[in-house]
Protein backbone atom coordinates (compact mmCIF):
# COMPACT_ATOMS: atom_id res chain seq x y z
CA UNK A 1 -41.37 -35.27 33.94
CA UNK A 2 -42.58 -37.46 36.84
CA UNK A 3 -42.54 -40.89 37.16
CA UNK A 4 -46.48 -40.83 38.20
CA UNK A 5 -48.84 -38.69 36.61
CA UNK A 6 -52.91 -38.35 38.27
CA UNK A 7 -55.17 -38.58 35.62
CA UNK A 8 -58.70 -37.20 36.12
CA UNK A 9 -62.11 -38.39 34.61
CA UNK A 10 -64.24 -34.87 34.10
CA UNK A 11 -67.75 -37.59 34.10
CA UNK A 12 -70.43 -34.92 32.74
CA UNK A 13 -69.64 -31.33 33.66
CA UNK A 14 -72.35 -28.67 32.94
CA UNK A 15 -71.46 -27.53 29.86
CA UNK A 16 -72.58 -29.90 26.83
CA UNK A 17 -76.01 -31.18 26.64
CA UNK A 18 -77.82 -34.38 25.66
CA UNK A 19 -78.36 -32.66 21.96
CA UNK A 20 -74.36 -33.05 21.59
CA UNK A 21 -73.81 -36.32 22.28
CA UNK A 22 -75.58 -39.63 23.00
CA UNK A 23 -73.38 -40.70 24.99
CA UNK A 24 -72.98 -37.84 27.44
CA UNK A 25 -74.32 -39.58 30.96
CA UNK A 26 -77.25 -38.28 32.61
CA UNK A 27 -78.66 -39.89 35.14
CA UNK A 28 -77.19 -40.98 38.79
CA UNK A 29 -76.54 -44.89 37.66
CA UNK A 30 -74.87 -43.89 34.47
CA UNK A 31 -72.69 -41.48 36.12
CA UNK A 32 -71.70 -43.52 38.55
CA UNK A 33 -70.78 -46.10 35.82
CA UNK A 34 -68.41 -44.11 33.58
CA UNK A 35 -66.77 -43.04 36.86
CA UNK A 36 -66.63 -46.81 37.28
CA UNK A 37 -65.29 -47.25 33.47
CA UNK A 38 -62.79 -44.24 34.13
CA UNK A 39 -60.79 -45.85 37.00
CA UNK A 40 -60.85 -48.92 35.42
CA UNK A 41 -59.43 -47.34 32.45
CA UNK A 42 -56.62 -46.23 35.14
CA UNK A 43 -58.48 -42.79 36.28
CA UNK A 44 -57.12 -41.94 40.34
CA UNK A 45 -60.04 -38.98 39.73
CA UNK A 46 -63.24 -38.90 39.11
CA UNK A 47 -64.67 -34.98 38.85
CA UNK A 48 -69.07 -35.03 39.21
CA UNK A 49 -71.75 -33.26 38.49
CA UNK A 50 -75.36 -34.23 38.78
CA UNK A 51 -77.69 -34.23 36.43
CA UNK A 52 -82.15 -33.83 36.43
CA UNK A 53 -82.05 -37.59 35.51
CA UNK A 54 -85.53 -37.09 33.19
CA UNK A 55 -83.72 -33.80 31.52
CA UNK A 56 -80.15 -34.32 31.50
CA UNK A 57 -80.23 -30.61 32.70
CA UNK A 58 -77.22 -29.52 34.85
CA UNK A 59 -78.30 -29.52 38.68
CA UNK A 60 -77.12 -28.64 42.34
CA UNK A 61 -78.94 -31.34 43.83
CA UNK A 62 -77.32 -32.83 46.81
CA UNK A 63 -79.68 -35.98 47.00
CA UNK A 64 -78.43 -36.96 43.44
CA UNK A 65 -75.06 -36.17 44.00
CA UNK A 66 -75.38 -38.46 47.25
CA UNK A 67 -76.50 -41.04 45.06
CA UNK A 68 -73.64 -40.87 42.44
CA UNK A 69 -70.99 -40.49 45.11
CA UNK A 70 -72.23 -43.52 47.06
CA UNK A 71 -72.52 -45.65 44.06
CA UNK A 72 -69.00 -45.10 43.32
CA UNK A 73 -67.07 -45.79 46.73
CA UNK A 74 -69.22 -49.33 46.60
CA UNK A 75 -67.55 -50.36 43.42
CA UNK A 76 -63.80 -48.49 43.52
CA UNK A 77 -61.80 -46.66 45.92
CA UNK A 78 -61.16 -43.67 42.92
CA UNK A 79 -60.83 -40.15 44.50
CA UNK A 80 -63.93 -38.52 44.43
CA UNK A 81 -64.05 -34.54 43.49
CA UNK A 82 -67.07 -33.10 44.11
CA UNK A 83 -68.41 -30.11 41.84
CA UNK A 84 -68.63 -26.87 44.35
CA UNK A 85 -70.33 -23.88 41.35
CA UNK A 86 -73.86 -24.35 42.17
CA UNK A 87 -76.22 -22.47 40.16
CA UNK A 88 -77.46 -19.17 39.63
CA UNK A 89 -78.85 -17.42 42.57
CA UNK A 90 -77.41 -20.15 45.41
CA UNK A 91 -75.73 -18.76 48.27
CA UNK A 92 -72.46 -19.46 49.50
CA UNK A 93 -73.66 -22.32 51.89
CA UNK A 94 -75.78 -24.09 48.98
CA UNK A 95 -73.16 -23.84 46.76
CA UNK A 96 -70.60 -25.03 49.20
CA UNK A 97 -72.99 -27.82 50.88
CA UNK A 98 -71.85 -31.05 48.81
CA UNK A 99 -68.74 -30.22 51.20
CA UNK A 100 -69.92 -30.00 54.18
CA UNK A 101 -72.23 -32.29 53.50
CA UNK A 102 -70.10 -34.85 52.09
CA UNK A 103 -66.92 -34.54 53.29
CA UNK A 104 -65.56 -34.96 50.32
CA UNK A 105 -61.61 -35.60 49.73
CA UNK A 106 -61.03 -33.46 47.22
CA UNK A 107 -63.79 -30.50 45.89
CA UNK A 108 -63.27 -27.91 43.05
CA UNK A 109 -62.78 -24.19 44.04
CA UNK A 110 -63.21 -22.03 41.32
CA UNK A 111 -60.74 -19.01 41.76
CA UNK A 112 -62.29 -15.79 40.61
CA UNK A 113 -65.51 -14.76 38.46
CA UNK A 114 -65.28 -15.47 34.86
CA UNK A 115 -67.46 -14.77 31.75
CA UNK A 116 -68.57 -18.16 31.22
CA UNK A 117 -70.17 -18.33 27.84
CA UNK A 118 -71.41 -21.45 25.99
CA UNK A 119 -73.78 -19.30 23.74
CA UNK A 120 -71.58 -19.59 20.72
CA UNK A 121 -72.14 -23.25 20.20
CA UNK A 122 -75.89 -22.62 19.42
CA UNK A 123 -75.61 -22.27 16.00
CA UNK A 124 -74.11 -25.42 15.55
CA UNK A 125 -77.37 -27.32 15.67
CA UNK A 126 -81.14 -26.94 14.05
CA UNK A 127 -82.53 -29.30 16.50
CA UNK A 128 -83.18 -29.91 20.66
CA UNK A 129 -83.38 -32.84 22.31
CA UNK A 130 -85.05 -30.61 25.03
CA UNK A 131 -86.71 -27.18 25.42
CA UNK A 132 -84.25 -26.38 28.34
CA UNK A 133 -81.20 -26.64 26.02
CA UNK A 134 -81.10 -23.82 23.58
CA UNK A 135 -82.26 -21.09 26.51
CA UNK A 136 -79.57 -23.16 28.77
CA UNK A 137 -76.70 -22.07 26.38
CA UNK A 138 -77.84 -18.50 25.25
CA UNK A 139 -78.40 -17.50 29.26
CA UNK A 140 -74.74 -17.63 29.12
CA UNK A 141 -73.93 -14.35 26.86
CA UNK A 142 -75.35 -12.40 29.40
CA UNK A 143 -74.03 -14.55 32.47
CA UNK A 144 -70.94 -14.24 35.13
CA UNK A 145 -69.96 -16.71 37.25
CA UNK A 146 -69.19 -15.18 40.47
CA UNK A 147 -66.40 -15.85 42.84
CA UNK A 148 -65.79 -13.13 45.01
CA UNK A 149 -62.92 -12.46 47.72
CA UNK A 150 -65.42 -12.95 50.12
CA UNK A 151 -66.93 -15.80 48.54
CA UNK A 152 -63.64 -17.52 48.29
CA UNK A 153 -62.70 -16.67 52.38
CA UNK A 154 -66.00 -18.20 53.41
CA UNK A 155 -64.95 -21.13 50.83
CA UNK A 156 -61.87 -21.83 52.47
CA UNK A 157 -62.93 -21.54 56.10
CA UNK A 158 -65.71 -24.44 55.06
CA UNK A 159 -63.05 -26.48 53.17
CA UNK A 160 -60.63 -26.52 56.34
CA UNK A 161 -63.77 -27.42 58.53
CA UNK A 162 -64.67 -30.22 56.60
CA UNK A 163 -60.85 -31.81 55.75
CA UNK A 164 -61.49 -30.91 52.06
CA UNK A 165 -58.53 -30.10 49.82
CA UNK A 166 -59.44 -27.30 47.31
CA UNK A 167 -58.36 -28.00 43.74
CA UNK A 168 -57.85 -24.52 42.87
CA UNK A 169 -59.83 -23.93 38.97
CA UNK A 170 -57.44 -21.08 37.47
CA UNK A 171 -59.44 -19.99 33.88
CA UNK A 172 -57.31 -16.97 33.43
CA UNK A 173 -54.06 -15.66 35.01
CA UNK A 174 -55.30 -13.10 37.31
CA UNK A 175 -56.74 -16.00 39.60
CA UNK A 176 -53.07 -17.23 40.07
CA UNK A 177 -53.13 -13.91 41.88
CA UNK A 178 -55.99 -14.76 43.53
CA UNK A 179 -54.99 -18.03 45.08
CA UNK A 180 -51.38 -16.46 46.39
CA UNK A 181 -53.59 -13.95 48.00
CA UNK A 182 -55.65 -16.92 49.87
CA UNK A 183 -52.05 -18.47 50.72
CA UNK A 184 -50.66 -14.92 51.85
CA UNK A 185 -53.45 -14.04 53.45
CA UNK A 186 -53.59 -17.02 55.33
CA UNK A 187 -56.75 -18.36 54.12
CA UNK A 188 -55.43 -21.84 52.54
CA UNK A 189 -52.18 -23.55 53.63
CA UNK A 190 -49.85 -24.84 50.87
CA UNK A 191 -49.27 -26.60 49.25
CA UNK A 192 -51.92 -26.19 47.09
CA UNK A 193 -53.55 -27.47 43.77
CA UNK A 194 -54.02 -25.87 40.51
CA UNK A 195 -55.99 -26.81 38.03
CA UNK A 196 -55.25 -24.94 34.86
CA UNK A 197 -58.60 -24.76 32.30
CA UNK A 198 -58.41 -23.61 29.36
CA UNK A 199 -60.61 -23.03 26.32
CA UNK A 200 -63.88 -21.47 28.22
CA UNK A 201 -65.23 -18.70 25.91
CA UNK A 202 -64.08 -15.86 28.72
CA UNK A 203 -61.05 -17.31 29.73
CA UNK A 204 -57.36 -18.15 28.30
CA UNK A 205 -57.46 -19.25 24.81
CA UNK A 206 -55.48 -23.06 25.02
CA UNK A 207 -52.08 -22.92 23.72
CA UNK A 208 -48.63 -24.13 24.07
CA UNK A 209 -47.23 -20.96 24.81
CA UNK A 210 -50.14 -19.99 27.43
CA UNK A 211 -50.14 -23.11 29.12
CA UNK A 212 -45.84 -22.77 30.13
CA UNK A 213 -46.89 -19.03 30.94
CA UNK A 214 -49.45 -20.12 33.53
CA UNK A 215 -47.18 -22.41 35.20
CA UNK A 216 -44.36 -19.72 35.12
CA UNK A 217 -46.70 -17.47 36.73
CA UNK A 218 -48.06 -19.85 39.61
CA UNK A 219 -44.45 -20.67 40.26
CA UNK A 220 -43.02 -17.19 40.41
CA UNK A 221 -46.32 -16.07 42.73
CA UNK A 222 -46.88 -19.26 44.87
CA UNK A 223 -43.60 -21.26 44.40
CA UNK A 224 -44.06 -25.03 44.91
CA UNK A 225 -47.38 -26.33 43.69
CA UNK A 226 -49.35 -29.21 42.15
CA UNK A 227 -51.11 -28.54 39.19
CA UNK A 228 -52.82 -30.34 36.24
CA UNK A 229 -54.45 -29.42 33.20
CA UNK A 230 -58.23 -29.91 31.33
CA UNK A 231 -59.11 -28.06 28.13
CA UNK A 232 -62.21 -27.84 26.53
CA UNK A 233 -62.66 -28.56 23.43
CA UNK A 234 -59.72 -30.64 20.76
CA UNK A 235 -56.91 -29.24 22.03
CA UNK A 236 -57.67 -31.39 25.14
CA UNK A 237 -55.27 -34.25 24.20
CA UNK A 238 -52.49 -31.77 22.97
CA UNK A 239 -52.24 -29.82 26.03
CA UNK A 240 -52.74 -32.53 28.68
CA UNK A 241 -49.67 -34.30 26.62
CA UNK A 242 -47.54 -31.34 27.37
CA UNK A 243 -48.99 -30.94 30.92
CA UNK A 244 -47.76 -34.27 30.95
CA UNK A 245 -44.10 -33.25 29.83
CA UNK A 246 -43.37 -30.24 32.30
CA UNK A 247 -44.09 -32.14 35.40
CA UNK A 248 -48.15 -31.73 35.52
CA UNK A 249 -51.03 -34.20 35.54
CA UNK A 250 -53.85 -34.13 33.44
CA UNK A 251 -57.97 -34.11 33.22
CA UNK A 252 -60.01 -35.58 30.34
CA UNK A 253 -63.46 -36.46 30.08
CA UNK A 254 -66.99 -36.10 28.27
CA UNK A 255 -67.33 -32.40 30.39
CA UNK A 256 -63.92 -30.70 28.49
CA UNK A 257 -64.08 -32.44 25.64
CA UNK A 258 -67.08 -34.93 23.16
CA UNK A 259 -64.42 -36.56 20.70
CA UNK A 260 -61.67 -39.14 21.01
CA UNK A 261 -60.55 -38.12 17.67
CA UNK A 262 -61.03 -35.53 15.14
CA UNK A 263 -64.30 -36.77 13.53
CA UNK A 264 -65.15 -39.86 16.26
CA UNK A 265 -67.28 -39.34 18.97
CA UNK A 266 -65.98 -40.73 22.42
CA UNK A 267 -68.49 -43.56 23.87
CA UNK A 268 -67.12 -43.09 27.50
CA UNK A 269 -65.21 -41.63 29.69
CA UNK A 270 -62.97 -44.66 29.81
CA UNK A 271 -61.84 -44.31 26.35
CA UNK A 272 -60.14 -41.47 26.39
CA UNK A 273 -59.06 -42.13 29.71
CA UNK A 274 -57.15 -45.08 27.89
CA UNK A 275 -56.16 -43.06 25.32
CA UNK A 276 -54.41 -40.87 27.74
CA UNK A 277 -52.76 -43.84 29.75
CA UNK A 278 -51.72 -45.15 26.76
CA UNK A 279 -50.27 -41.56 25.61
CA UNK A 280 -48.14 -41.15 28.97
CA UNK A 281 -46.82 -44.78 29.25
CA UNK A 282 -45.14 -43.97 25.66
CA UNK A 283 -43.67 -41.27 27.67
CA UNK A 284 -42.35 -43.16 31.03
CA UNK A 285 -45.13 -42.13 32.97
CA UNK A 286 -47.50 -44.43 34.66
CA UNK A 287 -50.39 -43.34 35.69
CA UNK A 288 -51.16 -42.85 39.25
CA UNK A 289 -53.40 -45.10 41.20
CA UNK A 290 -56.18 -43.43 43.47
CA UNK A 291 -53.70 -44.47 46.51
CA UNK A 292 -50.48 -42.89 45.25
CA UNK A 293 -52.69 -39.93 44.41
CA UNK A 294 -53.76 -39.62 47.54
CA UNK A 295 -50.27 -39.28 48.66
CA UNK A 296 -49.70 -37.07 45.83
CA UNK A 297 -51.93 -34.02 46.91
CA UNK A 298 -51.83 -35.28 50.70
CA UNK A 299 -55.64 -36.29 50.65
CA UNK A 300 -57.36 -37.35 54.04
CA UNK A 301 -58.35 -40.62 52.98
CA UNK A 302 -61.93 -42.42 51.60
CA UNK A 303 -62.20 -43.31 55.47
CA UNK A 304 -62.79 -39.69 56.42
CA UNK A 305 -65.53 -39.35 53.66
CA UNK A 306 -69.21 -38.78 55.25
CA UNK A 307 -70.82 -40.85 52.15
């Protein structure tokens, strides 16, 4: 274990929608505020998405992300780690634009295509909030989220322009061969981060077991690494616990995960921040401020930000 641990507040994601939760946030201000609540809580990330503000629907718009990202450096000096998927259709430059854009510290780099399906979760409800939600979620059984060995060169060359650190998003174990090949080929320097998620319908099923074979794996093909942990769904608190315990850090948050308990909803991203502050200080491990994360993954610094 490690004496400092980065936990990461995962704000709103793309994946649940205003039908599953009231408190899900949704609009620029109320991002910005449970990224707020997160570092409070003792977050050193914040992970964001925008969202249509009117909808709640999942969007690539760079003039709300600007909005959310600027409200946040005003109030805190939390690390800031801009959502790089895009949507369906974007090319590489719009889905890579909040980077150079932005100039973001840190930016997620998703690590190979992946059958990303939410469709399953359907018949869990009778009724919509919104029209867009139901045709939102069944899209996905016929959907694959592409990320190409092209698509991840041109990724990296844009990172490296811009002073962005990739946080590598590894949903299955085949993309730990992907990101050695980026390091071999000399695409990304090391040393890199992982983030391992687990629990997306497509990818590796969350587990004990998996979770000490992925980091087996990443260390036997890339050696030295950084690496933390988010899981969707309840296993979320499990899993980041052992992340916790075999030298990792962690993500939480309303995007992996709705409950702070089996049966109670979470109200913010702050409380089960708390809850996993409080779950790692039982263990020795305090979690790390935005500064000693920073130093950590060898960030750039909120000067060199272009927000």
């Amino acid at each position: 274990m490690k004496d400092k641990a980065i936990i990461t507040a995962a704000i709103t994601g793309s994946i649940h929608t205003p039908t599953m939760s009231p408190y899900l946030p949704i609009t620029p201000q109320q991002i910005a505020d449970e990224a707020v609540r997160a570092h409070e809580a003792g977050a050193a990330v914040c992970h964001i998405h925008a969202r249509n503000p009117e909808t709640g629907m999942p969007v690539a718009d760079t003039n709300l992300m600007q909005q959310i990202i600027t409200n946040i450096k005003s109030r805190c000096d939390i690390v800031i780690c801009i959502t790089t998927g895009g949507g369906l259709g974007m090319t590489v430059e719009q889905r890579v634009a909040p980077v150079t854009l932005f100039k973001p510290e840190l930016a997620s780099f998703n690590a190979g295509s992946v059958n990303f399906a939410l469709f399953p979760v359907i018949g869990r409800y009778k009724e919509w909030k919104f029209e867009w939600e139901k045709m939102y979620l069944g899209m996905s059984e016929d959907f694959i989220f592409p990320n190409t060995f092209k698509t991840m060169r041109e990724y990296c060359g844009f990172f490296e322009q811009n002073g962005t650190k990739p946080e590598f998003e590894i949903y299955d174990s085949g993309m730990v061969n992907n990101v050695a090949y980026l390091i071999q080929a000399g695409h990304v320097k090391k040393p890199v981060y992982i983030q391992f998620v687990m629990g997306v319908l497509g990818g590796i099923t969350p587990s004990s077991k998996n979770l000490l074979f992925l980091v087996d794996y990443a260390r036997e093909l890339i050696g030295d690494f950084e690496f933390s942990v988010c899981v969707a769904g309840r296993a979320q608190f499990p899993l980041c616990t052992q992340s916790l315990l075999i030298g990792g850090n962690c993500r939480v948050g309303l995007e992996d995960n709705l409950f702070l308990d089996k049966g109670q909803m979470a109200k913010s991203n702050g409380e089960q921040v708390a809850k996993m502050v409080r779950i790692a200080r039982e263990l020795g491990i305090e979690p790390a401020t935005p500064g000693e994360a920073r130093k950590i993954l060898g960030l750039k610094g909120i000067a060199q930000v272009n927000y």
